[in-house]
PDB file of N, CA and C in Angstrom:
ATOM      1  N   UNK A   1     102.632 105.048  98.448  1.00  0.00           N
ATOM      2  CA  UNK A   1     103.184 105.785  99.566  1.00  0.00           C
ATOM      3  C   UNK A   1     102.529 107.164  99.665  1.00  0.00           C
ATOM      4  N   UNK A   2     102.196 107.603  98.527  1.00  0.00           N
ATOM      5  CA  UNK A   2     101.583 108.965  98.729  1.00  0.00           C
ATOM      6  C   UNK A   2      99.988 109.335  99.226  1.00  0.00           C
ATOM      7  N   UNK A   3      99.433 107.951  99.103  1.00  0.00           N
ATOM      8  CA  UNK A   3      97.899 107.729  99.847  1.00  0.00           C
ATOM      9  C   UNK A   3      98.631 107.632 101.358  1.00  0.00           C
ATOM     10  N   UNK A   4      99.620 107.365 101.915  1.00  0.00           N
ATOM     11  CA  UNK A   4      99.493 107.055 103.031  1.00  0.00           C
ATOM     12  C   UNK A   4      99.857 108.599 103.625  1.00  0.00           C
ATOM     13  N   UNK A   5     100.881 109.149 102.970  1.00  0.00           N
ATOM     14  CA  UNK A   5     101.288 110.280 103.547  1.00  0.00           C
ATOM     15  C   UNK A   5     100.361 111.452 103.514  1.00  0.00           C
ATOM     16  N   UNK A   6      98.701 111.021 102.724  1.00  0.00           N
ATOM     17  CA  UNK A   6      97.741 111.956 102.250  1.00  0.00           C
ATOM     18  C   UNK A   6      96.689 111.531 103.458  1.00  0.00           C
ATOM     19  N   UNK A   7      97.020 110.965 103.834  1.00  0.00           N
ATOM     20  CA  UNK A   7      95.990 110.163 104.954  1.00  0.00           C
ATOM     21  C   UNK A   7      96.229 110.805 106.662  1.00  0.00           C
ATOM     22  N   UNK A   8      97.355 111.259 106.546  1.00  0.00           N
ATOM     23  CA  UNK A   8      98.077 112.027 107.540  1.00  0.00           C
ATOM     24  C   UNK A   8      97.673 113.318 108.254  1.00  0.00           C
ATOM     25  N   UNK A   9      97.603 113.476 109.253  1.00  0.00           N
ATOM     26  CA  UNK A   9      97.340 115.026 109.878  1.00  0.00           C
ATOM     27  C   UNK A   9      98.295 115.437 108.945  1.00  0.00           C
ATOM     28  N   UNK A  10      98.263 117.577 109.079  1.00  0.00           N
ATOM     29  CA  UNK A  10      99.239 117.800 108.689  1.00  0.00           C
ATOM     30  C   UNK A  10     100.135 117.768 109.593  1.00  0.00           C
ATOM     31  N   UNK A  11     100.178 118.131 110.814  1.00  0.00           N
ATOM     32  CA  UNK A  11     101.344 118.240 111.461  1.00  0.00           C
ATOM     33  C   UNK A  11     102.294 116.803 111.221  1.00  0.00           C
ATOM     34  N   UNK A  12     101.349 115.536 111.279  1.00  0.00           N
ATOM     35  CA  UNK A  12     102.420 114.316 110.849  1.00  0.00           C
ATOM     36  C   UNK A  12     103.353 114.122 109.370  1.00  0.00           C
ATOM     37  N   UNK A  13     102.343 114.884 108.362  1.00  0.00           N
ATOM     38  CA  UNK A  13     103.170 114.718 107.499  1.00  0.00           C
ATOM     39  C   UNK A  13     104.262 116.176 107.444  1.00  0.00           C
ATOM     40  N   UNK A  14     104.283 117.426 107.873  1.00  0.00           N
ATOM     41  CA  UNK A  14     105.061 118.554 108.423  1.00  0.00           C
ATOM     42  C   UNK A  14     106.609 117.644 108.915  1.00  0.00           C
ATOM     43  N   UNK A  15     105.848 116.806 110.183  1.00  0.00           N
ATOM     44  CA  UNK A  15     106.967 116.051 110.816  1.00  0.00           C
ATOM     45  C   UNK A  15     108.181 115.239 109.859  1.00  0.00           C
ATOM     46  N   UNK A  16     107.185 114.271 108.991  1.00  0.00           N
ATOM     47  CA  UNK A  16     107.977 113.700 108.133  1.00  0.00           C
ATOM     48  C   UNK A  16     108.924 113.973 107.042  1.00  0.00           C
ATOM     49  N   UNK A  17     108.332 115.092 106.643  1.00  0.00           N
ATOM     50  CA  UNK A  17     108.635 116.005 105.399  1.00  0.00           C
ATOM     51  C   UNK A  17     110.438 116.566 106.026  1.00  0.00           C
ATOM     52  N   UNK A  18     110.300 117.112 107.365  1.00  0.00           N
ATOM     53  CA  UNK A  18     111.517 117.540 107.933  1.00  0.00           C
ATOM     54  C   UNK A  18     112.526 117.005 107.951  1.00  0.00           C
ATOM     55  N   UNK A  19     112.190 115.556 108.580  1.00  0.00           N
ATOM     56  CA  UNK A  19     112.795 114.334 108.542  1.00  0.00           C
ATOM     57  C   UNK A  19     113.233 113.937 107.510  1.00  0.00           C
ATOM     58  N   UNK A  20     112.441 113.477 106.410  1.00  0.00           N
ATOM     59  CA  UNK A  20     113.167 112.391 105.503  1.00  0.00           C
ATOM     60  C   UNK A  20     113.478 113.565 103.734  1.00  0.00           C
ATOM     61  N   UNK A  21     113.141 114.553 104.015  1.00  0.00           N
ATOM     62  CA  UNK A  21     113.481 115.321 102.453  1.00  0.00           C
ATOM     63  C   UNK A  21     114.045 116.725 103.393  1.00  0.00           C
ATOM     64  N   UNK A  22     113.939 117.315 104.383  1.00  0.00           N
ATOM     65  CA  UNK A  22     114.925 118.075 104.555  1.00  0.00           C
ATOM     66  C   UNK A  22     115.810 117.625 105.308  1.00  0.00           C
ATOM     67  N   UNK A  23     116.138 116.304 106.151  1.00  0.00           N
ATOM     68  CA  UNK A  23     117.423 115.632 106.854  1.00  0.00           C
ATOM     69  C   UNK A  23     117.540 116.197 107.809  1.00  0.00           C
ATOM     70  N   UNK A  24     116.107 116.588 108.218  1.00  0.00           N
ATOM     71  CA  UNK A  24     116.590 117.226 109.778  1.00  0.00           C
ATOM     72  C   UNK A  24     116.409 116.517 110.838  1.00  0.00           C
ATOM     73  N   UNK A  25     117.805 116.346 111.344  1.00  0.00           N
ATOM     74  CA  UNK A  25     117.624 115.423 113.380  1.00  0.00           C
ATOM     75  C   UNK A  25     116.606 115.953 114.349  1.00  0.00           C
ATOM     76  N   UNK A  26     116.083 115.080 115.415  1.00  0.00           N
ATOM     77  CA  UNK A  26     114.941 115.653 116.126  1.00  0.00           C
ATOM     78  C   UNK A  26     115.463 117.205 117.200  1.00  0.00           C
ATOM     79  N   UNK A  27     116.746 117.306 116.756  1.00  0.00           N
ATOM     80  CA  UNK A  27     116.933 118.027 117.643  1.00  0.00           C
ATOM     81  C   UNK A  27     117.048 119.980 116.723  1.00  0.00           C
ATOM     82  N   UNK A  28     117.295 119.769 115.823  1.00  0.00           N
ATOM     83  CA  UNK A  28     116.964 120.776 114.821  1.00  0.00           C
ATOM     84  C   UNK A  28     115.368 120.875 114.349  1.00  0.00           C
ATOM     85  N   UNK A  29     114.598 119.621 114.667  1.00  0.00           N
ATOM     86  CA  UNK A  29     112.826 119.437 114.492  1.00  0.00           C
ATOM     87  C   UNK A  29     112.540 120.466 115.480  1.00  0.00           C
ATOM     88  N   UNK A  30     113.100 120.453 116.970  1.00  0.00           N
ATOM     89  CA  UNK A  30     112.149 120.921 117.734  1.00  0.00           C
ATOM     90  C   UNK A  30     112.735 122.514 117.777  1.00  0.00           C
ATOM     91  N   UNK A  31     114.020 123.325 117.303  1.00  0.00           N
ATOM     92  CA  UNK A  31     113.533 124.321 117.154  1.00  0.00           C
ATOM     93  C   UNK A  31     113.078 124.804 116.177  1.00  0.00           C
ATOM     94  N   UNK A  32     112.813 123.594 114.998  1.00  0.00           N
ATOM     95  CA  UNK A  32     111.336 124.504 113.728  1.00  0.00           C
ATOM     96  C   UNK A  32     110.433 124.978 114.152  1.00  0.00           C
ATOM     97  N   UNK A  33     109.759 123.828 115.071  1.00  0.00           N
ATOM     98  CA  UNK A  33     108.749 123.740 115.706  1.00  0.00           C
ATOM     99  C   UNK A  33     108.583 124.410 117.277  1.00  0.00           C
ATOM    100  N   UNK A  34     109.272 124.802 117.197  1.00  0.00           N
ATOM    101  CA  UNK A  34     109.426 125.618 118.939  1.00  0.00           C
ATOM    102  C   UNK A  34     108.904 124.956 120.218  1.00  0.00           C
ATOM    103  N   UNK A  35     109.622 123.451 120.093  1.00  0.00           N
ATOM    104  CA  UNK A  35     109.376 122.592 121.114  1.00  0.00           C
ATOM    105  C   UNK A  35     110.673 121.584 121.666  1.00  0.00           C
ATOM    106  N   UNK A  36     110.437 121.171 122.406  1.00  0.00           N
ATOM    107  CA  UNK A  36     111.417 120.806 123.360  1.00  0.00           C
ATOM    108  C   UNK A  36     112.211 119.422 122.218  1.00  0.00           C
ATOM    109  N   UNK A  37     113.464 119.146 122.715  1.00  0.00           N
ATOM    110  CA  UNK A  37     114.043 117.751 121.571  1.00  0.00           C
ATOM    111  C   UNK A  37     113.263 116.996 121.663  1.00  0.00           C
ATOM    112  N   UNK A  38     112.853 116.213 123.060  1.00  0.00           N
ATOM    113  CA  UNK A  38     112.199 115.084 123.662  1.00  0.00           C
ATOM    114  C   UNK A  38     110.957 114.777 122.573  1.00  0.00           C
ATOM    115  N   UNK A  39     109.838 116.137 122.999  1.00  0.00           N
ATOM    116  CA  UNK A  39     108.577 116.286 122.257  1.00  0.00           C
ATOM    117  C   UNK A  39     108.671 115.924 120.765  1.00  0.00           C
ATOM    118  N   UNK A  40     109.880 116.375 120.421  1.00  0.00           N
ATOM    119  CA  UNK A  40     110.184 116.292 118.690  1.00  0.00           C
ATOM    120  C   UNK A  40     110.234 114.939 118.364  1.00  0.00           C
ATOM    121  N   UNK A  41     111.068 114.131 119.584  1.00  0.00           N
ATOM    122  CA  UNK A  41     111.246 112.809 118.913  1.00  0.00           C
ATOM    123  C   UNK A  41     110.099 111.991 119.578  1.00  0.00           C
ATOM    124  N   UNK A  42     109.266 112.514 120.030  1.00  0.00           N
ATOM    125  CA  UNK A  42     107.782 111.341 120.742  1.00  0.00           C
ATOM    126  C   UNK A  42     106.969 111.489 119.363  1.00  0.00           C
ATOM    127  N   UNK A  43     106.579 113.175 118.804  1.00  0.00           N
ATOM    128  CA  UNK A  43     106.047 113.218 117.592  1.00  0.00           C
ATOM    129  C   UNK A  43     106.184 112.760 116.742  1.00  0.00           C
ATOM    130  N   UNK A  44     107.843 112.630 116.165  1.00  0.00           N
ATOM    131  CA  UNK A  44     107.955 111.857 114.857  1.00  0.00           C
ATOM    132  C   UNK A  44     108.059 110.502 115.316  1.00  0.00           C
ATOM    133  N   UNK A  45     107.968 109.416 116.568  1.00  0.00           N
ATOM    134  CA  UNK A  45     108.057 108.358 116.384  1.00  0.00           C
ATOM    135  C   UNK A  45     106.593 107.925 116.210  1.00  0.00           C
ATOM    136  N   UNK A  46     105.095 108.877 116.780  1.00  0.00           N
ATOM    137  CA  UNK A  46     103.784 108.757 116.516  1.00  0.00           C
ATOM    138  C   UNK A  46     103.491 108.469 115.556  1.00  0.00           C
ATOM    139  N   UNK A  47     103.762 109.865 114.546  1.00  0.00           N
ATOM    140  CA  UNK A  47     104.178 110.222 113.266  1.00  0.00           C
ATOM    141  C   UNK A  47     104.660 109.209 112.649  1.00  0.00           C
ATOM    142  N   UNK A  48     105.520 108.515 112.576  1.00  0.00           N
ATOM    143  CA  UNK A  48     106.133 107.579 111.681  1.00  0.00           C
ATOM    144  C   UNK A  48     105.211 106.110 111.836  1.00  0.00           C
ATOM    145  N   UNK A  49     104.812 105.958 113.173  1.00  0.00           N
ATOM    146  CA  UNK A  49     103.925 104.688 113.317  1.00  0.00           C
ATOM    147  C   UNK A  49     102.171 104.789 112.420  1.00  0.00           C
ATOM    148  N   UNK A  50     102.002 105.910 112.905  1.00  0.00           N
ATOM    149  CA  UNK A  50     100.446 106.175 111.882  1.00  0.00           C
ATOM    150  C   UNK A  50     100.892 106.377 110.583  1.00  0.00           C
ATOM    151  N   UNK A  51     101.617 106.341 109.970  1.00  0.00           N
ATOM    152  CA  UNK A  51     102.287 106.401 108.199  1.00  0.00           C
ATOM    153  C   UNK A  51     102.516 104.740 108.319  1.00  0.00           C
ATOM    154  N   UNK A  52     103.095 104.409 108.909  1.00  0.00           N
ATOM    155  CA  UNK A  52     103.251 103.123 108.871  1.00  0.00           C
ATOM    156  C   UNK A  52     101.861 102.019 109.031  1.00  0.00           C
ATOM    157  N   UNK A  53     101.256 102.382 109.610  1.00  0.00           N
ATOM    158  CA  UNK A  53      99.757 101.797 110.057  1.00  0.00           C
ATOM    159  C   UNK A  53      98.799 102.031 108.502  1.00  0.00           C
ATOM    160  N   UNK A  54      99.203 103.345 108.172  1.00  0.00           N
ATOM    161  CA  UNK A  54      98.446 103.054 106.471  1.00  0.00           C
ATOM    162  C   UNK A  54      99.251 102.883 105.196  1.00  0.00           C
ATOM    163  N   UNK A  55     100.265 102.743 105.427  1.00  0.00           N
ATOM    164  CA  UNK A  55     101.266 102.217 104.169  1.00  0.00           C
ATOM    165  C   UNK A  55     100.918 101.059 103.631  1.00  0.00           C
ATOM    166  N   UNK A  56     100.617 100.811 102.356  1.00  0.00           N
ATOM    167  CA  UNK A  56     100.536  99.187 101.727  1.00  0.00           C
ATOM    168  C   UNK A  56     101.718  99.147 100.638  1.00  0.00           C
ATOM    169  N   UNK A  57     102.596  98.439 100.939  1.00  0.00           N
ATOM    170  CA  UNK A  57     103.475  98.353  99.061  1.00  0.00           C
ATOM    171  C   UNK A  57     102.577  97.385  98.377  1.00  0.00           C
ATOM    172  N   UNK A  58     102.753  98.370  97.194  1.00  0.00           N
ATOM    173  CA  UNK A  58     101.662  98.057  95.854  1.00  0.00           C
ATOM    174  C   UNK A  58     101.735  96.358  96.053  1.00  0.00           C
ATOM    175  N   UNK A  59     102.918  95.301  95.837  1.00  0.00           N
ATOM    176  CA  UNK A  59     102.687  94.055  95.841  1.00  0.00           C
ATOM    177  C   UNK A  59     101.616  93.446  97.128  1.00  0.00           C
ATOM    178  N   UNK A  60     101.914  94.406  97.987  1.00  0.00           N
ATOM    179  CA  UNK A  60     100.630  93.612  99.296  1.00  0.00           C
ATOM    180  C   UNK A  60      99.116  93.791  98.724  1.00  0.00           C
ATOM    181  N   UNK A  61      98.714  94.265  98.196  1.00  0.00           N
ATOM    182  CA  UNK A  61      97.485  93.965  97.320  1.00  0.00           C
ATOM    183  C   UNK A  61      97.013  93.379  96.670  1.00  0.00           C
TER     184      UNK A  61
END
C-alpha cells in the first residue's frame, strides 16, 4: 500500500492523508484547502481512483 500511495501526486496523497488518518469529511477538506465542498469531493474521488489504479495486495502477485 505504501508503493501505491508513493506513486501519487502530492496533492493526491495530501487528499488522502485528510481523509483516511485525519477523518476529515469533504466538507471540512475544502476549507483546508480553500476550495469549494463540490471540488473537494471530485478531488478525493480522482484521488482515491488513481491509488486504486496502482494498489496491488501483496497476494495478487
Amino acid at each position: 500500500m505504501g508503493e501505491a500511495m508513493d506513486m501519487l501526486a502530492d496533492s493526491d496523497r495530501e487528499l488522502l492523508a485528510l481523509t483516511l488518518w485525519e477523518g476529515l469529511d469533504p466538507g471540512e477538506i475544502a476549507t483546508v484547502l480553500g476550495c469549494s465542498r463540490n471540488a473537494a469531493r471530485i478531488r478525493l474521488h480522482r484521488a482515491r481512483k488513481r491509488f486504486g489504479s496502482g494498489y496491488r495486495p501483496c497476494d495478487a502477485v
